[in-house]
PDB file of N, CA and C in Angstrom:
ATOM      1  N   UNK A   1     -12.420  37.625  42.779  1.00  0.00           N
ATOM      2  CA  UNK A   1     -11.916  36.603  41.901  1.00  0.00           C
ATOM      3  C   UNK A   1     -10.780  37.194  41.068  1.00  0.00           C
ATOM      4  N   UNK A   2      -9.531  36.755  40.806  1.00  0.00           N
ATOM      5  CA  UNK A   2      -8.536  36.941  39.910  1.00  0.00           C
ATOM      6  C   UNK A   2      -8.406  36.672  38.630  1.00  0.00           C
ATOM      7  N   UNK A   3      -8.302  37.573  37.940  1.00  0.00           N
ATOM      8  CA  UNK A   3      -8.118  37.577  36.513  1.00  0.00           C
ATOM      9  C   UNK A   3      -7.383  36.684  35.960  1.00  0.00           C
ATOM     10  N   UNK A   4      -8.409  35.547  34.768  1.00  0.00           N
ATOM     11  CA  UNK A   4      -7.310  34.517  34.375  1.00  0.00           C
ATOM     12  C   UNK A   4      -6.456  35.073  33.550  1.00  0.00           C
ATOM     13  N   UNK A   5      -5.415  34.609  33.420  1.00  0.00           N
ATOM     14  CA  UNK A   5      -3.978  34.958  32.890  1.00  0.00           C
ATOM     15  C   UNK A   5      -4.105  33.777  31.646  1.00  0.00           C
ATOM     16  N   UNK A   6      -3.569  34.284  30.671  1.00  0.00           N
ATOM     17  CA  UNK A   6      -3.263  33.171  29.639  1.00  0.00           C
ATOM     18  C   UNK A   6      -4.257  32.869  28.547  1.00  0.00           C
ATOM     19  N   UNK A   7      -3.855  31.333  27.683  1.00  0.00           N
ATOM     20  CA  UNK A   7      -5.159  31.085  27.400  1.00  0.00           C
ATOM     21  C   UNK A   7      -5.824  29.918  27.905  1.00  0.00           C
ATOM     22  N   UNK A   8      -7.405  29.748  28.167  1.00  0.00           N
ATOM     23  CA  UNK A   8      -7.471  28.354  28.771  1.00  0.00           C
ATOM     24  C   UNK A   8      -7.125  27.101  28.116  1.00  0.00           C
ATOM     25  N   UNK A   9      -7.166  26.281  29.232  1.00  0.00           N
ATOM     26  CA  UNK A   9      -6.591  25.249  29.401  1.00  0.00           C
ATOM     27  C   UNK A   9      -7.402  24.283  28.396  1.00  0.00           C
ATOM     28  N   UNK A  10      -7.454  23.322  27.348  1.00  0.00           N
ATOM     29  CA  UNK A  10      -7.855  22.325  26.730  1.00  0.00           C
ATOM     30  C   UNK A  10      -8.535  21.773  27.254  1.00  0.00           C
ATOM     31  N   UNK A  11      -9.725  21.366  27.405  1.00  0.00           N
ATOM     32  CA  UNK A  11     -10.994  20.454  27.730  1.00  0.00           C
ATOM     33  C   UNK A  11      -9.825  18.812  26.981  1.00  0.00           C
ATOM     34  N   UNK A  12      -9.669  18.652  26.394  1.00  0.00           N
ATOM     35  CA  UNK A  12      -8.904  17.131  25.895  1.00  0.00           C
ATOM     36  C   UNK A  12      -7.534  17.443  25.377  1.00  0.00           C
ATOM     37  N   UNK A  13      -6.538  17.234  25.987  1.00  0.00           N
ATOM     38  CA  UNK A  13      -4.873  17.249  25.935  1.00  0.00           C
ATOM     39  C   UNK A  13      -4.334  16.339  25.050  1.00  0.00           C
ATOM     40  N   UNK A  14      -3.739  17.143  23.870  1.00  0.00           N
ATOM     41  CA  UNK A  14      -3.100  15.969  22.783  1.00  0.00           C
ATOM     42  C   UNK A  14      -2.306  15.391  23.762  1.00  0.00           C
ATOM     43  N   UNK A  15      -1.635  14.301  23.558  1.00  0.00           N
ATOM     44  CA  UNK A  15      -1.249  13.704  24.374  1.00  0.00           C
ATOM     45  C   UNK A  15       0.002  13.140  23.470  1.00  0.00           C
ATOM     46  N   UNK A  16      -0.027  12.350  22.124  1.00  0.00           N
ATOM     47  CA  UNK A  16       0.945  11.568  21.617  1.00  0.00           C
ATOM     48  C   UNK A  16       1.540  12.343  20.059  1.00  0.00           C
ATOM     49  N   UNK A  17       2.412  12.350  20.428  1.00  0.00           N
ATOM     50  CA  UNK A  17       3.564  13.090  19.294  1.00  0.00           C
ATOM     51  C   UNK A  17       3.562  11.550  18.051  1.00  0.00           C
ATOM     52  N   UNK A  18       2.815  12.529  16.775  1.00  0.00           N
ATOM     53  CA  UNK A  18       3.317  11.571  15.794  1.00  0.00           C
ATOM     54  C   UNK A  18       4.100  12.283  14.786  1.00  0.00           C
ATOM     55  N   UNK A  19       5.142  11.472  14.314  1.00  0.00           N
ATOM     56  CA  UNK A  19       5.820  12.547  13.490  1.00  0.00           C
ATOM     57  C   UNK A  19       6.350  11.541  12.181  1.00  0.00           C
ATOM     58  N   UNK A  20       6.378  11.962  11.030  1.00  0.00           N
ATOM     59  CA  UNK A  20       6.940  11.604   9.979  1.00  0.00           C
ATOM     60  C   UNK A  20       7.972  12.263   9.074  1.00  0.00           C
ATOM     61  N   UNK A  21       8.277  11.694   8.226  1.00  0.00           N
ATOM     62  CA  UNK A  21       9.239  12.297   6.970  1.00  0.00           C
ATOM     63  C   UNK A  21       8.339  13.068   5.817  1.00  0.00           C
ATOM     64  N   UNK A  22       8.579  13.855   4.752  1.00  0.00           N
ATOM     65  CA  UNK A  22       8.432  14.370   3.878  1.00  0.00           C
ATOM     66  C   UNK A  22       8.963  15.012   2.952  1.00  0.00           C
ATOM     67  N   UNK A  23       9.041  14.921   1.475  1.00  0.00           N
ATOM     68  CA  UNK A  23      10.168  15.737   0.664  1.00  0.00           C
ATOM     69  C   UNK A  23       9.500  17.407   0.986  1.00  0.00           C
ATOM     70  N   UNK A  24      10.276  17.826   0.300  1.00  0.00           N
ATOM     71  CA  UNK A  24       9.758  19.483   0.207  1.00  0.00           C
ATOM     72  C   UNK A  24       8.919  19.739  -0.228  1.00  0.00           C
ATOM     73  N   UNK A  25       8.749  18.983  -1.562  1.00  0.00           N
ATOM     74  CA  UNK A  25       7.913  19.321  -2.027  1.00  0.00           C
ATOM     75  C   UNK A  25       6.527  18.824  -1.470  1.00  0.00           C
ATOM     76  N   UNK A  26       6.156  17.871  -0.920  1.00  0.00           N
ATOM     77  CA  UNK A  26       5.026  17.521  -0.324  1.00  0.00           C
ATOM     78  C   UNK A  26       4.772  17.950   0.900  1.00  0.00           C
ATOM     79  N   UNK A  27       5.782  18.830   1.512  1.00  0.00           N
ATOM     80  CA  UNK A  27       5.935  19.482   2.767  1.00  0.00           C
ATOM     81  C   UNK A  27       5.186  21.402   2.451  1.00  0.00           C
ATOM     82  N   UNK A  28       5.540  21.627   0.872  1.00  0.00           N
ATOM     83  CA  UNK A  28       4.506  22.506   0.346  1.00  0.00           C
ATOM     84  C   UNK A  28       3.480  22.123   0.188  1.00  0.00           C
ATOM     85  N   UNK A  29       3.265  21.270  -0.384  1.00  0.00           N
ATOM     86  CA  UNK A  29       1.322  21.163  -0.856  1.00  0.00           C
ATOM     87  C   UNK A  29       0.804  21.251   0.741  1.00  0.00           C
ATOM     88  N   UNK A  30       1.227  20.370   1.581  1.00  0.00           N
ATOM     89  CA  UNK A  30       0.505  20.097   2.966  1.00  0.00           C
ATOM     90  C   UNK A  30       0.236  21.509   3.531  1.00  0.00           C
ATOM     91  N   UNK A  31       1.552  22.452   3.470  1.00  0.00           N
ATOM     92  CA  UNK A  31       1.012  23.952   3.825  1.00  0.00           C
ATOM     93  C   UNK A  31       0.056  24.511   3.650  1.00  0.00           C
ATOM     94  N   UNK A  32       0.194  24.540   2.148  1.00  0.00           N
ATOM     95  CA  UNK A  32      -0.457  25.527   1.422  1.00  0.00           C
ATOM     96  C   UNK A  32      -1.712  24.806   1.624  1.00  0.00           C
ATOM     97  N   UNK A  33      -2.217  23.314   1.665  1.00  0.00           N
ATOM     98  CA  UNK A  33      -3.731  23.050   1.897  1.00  0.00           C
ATOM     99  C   UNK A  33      -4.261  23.202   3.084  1.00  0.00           C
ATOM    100  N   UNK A  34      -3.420  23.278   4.203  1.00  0.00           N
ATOM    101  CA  UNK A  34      -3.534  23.690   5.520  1.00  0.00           C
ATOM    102  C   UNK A  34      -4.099  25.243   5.607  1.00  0.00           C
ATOM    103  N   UNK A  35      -3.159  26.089   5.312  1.00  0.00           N
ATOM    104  CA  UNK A  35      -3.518  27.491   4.792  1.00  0.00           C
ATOM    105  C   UNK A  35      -4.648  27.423   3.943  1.00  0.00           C
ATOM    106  N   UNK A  36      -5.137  26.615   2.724  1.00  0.00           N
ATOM    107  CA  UNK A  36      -6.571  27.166   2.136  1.00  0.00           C
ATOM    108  C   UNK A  36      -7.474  26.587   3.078  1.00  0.00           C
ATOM    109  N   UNK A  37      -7.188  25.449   4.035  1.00  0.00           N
ATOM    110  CA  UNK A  37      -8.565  24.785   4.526  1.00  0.00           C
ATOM    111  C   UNK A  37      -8.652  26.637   6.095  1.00  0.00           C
ATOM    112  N   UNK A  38      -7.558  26.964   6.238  1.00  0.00           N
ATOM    113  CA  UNK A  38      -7.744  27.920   7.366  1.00  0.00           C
ATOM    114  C   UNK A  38      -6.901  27.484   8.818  1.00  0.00           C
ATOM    115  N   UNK A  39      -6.073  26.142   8.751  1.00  0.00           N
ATOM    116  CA  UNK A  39      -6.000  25.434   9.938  1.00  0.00           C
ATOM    117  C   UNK A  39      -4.800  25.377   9.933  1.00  0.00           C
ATOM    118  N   UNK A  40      -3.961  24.724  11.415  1.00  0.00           N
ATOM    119  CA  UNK A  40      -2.800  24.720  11.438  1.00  0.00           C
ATOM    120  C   UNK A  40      -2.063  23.433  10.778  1.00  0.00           C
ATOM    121  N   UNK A  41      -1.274  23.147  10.400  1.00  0.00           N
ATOM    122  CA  UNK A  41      -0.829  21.832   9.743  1.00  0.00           C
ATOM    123  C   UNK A  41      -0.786  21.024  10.543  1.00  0.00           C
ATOM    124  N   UNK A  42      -1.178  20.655  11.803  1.00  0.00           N
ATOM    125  CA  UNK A  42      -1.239  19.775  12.991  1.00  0.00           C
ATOM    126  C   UNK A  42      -2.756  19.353  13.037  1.00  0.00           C
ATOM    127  N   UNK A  43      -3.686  20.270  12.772  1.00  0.00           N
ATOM    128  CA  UNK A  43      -5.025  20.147  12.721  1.00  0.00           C
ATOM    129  C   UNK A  43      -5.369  19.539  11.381  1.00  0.00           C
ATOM    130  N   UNK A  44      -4.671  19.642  10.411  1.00  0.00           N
ATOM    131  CA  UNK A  44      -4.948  19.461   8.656  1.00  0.00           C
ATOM    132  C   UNK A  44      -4.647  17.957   8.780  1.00  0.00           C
ATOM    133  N   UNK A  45      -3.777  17.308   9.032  1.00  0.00           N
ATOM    134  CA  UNK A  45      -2.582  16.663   9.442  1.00  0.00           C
ATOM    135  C   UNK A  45      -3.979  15.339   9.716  1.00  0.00           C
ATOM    136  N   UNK A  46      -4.392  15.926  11.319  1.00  0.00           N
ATOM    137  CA  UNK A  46      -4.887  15.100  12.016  1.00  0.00           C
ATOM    138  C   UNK A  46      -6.345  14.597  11.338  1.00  0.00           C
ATOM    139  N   UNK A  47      -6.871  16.025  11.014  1.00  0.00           N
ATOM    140  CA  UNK A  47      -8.231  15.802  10.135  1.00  0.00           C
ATOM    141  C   UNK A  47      -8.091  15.161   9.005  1.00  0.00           C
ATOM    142  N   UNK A  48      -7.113  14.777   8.050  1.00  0.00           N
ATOM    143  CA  UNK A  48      -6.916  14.173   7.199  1.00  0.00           C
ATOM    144  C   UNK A  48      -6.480  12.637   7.523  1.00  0.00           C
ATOM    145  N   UNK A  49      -5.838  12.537   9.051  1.00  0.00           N
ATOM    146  CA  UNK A  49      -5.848  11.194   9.070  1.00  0.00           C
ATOM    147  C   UNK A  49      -6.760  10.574   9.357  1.00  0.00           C
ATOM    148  N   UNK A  50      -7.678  11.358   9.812  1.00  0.00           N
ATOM    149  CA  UNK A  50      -8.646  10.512  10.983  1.00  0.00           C
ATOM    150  C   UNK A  50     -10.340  10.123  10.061  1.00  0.00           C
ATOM    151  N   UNK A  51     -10.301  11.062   9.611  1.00  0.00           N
ATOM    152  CA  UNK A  51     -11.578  11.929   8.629  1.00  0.00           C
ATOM    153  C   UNK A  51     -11.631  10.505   6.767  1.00  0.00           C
ATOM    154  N   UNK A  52     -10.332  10.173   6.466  1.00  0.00           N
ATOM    155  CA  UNK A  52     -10.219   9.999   5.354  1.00  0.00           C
ATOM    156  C   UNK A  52      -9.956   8.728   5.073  1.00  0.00           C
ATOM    157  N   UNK A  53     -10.359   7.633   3.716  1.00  0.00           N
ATOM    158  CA  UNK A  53     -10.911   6.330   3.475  1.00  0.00           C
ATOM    159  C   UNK A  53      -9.435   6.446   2.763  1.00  0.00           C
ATOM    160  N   UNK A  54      -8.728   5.138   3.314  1.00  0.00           N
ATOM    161  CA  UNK A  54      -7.328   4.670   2.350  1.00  0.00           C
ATOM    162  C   UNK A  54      -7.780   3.839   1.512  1.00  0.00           C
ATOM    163  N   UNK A  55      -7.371   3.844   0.418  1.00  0.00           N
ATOM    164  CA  UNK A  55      -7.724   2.577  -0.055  1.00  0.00           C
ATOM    165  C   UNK A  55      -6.478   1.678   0.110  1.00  0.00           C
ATOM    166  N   UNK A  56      -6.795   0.235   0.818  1.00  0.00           N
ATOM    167  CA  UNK A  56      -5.447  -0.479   1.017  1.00  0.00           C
ATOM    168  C   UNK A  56      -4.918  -0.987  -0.669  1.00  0.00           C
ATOM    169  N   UNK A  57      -3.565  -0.885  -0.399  1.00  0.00           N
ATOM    170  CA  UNK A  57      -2.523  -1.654  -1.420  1.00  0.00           C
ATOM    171  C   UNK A  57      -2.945  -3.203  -2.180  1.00  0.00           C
ATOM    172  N   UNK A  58      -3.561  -3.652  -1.532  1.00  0.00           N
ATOM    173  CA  UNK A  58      -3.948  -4.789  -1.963  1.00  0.00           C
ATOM    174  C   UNK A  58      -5.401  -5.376  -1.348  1.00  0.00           C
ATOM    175  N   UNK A  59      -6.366  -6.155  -2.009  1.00  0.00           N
ATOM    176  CA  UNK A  59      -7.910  -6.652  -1.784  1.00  0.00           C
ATOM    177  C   UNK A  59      -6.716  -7.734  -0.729  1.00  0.00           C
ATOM    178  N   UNK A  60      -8.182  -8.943  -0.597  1.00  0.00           N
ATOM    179  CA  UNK A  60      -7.553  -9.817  -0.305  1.00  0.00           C
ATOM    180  C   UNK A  60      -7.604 -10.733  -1.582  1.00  0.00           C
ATOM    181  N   UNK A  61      -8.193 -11.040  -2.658  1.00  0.00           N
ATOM    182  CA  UNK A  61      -7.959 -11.699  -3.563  1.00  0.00           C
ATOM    183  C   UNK A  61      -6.779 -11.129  -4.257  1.00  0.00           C
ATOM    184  N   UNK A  62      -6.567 -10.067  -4.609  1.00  0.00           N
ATOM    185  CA  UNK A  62      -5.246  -9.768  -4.630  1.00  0.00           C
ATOM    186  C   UNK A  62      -4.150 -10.494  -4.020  1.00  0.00           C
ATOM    187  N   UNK A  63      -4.092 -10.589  -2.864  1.00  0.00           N
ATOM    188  CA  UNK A  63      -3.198 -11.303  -2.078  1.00  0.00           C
ATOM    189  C   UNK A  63      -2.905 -12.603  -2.127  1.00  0.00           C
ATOM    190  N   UNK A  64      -3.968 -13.065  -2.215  1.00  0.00           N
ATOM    191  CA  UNK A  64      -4.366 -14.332  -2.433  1.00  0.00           C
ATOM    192  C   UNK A  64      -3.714 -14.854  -4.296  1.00  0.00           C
ATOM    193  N   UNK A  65      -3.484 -14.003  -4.948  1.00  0.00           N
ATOM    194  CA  UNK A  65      -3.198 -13.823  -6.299  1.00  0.00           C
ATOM    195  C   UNK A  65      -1.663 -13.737  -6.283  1.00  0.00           C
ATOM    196  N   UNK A  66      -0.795 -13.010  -5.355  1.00  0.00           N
ATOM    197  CA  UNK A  66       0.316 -13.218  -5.139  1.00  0.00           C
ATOM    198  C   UNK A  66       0.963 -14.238  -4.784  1.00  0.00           C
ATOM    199  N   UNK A  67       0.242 -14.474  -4.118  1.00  0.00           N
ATOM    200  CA  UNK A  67       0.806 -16.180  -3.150  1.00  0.00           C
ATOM    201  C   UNK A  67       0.603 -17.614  -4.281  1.00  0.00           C
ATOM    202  N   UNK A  68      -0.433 -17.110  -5.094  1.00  0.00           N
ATOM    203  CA  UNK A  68      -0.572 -18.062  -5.968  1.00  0.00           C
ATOM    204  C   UNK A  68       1.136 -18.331  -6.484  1.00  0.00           C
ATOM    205  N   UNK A  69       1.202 -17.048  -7.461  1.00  0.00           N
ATOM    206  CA  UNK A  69       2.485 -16.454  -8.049  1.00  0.00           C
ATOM    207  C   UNK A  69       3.349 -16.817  -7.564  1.00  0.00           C
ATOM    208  N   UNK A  70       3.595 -16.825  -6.013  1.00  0.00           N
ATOM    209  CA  UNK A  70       4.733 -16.955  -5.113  1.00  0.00           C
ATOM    210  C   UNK A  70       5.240 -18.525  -5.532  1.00  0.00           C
ATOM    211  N   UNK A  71       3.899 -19.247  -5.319  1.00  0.00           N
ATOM    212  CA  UNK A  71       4.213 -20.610  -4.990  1.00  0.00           C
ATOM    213  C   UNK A  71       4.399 -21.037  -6.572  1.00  0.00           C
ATOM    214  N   UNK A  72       3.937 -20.372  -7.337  1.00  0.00           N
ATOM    215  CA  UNK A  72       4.177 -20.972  -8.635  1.00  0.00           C
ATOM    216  C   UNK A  72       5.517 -20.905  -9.673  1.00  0.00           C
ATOM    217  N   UNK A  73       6.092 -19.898  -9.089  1.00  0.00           N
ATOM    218  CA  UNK A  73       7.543 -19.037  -9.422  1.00  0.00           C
ATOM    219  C   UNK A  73       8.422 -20.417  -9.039  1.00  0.00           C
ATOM    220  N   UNK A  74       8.028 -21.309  -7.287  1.00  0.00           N
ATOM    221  CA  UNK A  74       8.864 -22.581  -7.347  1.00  0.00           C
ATOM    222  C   UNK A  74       8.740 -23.600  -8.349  1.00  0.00           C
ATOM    223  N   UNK A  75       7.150 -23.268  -8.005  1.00  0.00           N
ATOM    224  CA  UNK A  75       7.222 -24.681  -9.431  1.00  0.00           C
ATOM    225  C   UNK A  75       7.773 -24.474 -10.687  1.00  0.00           C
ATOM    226  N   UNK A  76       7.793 -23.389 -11.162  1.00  0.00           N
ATOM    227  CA  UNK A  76       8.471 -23.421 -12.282  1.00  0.00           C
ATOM    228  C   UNK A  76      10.039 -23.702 -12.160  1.00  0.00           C
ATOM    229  N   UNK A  77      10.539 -23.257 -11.567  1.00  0.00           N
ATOM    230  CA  UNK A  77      11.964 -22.847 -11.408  1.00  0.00           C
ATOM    231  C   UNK A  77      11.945 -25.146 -11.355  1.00  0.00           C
ATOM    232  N   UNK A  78      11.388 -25.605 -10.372  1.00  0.00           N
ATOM    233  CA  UNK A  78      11.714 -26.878 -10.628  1.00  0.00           C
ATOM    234  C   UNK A  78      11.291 -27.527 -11.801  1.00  0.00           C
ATOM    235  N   UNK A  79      10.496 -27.032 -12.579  1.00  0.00           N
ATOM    236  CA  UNK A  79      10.149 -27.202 -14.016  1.00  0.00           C
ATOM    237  C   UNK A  79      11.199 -27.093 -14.926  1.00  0.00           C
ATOM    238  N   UNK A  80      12.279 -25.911 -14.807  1.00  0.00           N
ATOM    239  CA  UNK A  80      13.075 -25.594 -15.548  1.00  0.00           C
ATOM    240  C   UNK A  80      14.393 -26.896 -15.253  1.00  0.00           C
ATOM    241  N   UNK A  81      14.578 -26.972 -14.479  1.00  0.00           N
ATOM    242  CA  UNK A  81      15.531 -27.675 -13.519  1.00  0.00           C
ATOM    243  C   UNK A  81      15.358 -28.961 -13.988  1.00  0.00           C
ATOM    244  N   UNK A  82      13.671 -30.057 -14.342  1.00  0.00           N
ATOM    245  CA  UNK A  82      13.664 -30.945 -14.929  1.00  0.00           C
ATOM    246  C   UNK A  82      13.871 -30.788 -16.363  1.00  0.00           C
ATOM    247  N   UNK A  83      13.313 -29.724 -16.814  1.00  0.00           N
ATOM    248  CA  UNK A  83      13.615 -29.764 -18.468  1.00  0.00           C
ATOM    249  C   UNK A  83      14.656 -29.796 -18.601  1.00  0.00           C
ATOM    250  N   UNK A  84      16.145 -29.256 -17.998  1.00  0.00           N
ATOM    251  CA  UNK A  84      17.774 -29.208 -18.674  1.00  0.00           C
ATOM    252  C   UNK A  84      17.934 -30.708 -18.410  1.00  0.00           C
ATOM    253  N   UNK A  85      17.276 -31.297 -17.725  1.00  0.00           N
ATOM    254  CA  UNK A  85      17.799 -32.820 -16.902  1.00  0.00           C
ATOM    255  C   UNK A  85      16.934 -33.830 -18.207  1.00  0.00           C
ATOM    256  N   UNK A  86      15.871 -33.992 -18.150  1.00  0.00           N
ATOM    257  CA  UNK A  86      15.169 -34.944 -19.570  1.00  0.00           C
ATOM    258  C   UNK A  86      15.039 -34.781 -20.523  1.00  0.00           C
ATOM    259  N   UNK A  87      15.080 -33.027 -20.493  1.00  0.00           N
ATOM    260  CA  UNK A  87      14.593 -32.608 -21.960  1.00  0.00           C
ATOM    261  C   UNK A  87      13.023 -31.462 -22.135  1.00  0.00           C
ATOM    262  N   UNK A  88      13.445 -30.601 -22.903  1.00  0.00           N
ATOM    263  CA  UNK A  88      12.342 -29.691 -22.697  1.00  0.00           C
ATOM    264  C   UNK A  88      10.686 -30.537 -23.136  1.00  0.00           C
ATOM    265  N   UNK A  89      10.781 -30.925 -24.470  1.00  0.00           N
ATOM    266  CA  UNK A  89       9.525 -31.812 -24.701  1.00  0.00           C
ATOM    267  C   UNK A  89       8.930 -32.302 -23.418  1.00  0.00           C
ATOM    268  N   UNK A  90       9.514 -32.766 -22.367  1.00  0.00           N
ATOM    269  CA  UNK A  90       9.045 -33.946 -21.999  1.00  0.00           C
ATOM    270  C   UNK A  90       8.065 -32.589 -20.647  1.00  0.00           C
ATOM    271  N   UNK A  91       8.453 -31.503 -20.641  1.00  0.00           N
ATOM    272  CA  UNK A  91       7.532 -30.525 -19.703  1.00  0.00           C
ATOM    273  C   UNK A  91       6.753 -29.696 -20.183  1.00  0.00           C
ATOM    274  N   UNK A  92       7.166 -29.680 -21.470  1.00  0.00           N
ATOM    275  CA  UNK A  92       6.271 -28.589 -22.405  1.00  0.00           C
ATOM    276  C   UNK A  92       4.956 -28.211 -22.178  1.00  0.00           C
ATOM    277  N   UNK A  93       4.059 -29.517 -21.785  1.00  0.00           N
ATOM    278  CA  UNK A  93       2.767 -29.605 -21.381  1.00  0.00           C
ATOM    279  C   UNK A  93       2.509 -28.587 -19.829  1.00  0.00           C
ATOM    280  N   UNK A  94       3.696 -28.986 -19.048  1.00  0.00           N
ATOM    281  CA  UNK A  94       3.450 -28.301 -17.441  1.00  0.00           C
ATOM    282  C   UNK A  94       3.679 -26.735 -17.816  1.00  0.00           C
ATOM    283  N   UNK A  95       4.943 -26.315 -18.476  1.00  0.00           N
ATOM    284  CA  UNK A  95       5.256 -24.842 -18.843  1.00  0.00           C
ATOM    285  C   UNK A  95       3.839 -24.324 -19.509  1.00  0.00           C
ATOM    286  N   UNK A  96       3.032 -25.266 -20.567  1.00  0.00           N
ATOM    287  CA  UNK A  96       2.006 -24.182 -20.799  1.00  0.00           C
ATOM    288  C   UNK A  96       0.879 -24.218 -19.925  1.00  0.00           C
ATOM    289  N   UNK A  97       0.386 -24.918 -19.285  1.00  0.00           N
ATOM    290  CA  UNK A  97      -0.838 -24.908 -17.617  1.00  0.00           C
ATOM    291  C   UNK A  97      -0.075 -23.627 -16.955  1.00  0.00           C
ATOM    292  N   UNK A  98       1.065 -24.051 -16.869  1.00  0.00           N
ATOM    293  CA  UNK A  98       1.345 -22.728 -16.053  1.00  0.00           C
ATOM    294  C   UNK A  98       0.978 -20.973 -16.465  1.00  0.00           C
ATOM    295  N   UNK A  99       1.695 -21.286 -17.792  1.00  0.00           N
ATOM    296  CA  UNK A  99       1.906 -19.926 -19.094  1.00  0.00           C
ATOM    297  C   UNK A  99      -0.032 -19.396 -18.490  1.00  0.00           C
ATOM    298  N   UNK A 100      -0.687 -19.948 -18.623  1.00  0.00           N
ATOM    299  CA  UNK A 100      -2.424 -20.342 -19.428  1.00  0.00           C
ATOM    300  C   UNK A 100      -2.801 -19.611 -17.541  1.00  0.00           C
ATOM    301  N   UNK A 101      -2.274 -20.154 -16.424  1.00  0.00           N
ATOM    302  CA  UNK A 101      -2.081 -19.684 -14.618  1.00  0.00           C
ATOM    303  C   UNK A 101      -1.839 -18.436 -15.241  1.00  0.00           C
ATOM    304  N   UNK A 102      -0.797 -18.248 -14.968  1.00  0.00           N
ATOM    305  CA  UNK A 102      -0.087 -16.713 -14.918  1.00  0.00           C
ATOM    306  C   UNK A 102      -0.618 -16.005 -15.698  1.00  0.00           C
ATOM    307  N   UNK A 103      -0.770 -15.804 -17.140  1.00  0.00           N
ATOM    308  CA  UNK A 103      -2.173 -15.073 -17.938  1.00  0.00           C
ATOM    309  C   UNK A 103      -2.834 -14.457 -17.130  1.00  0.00           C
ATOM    310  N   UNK A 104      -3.763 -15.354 -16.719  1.00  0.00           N
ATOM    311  CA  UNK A 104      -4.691 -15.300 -15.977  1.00  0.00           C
ATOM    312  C   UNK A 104      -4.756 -14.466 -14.468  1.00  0.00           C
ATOM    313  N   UNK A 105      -3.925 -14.768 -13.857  1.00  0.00           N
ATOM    314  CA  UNK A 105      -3.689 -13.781 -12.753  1.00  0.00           C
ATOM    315  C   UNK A 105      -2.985 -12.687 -12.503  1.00  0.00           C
ATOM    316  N   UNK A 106      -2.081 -12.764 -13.600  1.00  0.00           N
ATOM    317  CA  UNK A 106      -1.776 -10.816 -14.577  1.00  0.00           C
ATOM    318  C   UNK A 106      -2.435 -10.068 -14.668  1.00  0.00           C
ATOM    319  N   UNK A 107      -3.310 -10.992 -15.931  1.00  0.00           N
ATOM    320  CA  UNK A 107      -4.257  -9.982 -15.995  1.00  0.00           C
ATOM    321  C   UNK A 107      -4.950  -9.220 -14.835  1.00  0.00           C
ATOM    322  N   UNK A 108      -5.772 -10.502 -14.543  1.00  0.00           N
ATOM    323  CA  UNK A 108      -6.648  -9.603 -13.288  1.00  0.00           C
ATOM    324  C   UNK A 108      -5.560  -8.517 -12.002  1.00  0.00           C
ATOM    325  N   UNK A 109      -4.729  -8.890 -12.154  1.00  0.00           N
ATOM    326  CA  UNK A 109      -4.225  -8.037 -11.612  1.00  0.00           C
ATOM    327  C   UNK A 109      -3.377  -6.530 -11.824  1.00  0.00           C
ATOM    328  N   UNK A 110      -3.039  -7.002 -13.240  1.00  0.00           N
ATOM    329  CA  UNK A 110      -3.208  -5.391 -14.028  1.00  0.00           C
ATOM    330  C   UNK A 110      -4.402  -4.838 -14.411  1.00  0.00           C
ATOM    331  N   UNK A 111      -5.544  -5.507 -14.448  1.00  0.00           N
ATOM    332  CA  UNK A 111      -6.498  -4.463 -15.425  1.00  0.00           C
ATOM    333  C   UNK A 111      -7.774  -4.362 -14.399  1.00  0.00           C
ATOM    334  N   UNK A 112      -7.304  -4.679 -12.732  1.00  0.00           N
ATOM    335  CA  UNK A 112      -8.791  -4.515 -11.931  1.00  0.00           C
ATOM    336  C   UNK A 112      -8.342  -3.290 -11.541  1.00  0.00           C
ATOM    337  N   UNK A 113      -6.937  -2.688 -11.221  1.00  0.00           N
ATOM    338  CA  UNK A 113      -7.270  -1.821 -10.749  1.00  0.00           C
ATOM    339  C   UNK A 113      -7.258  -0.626 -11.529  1.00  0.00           C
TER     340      UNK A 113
END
């Protein structure tokens, strides 16, 4: 039998090149935690993507909280649009339902997370 040459061959072949951007400075920390965990930054890399809980950007009531916003940003804007046209008095009532909306979904959306 002939002496294997090399090193062996991978039981499972990475297969797909992922690659991203990074400043320098986050291109250090990733080292250097690569180096304390013992591993190569390809292995750190992967174990950190695969291994680790994101928390997403937004719930779905969150979302659902935007869209409110979204749609309410028109109504106002046509709110404003009737007040220069009749007169502010005559919307005053709709501007504060709204004011009393938006409060309301600020808040929760600055102070849940």
């Amino acid at each position: 039998m002939a002496p294997i040459k090399g090193r062996p061959k991978q039981a499972k072949r990475q297969e797909k090149f992922l690659g991203f951007f990074v400043t320098k400075m986050q291109d250090f920390v990733i080292q250097q935690k690569a180096a304390k965990a013992g591993v190569t930054i390809s292995d750190y890399m992967r174990q950190v993507a695969i291994d680790s809980q994101i928390k997403p950007r937004w719930t779905e009531e969150e979302r659902s909280m935007v869209k409110r916003l979204i749609a309410m940003s028109g109504d106002i804007q046509k709110l404003a649009a009737e007040a220069r046209k009749e007169g502010a008095l005559r919307t005053a009532l709709s501007f504060a339902k709204y004011g009393e909306a938006l409060d309301e979904i600020l808040n929760k959306l600055c102070h849940d997370r």
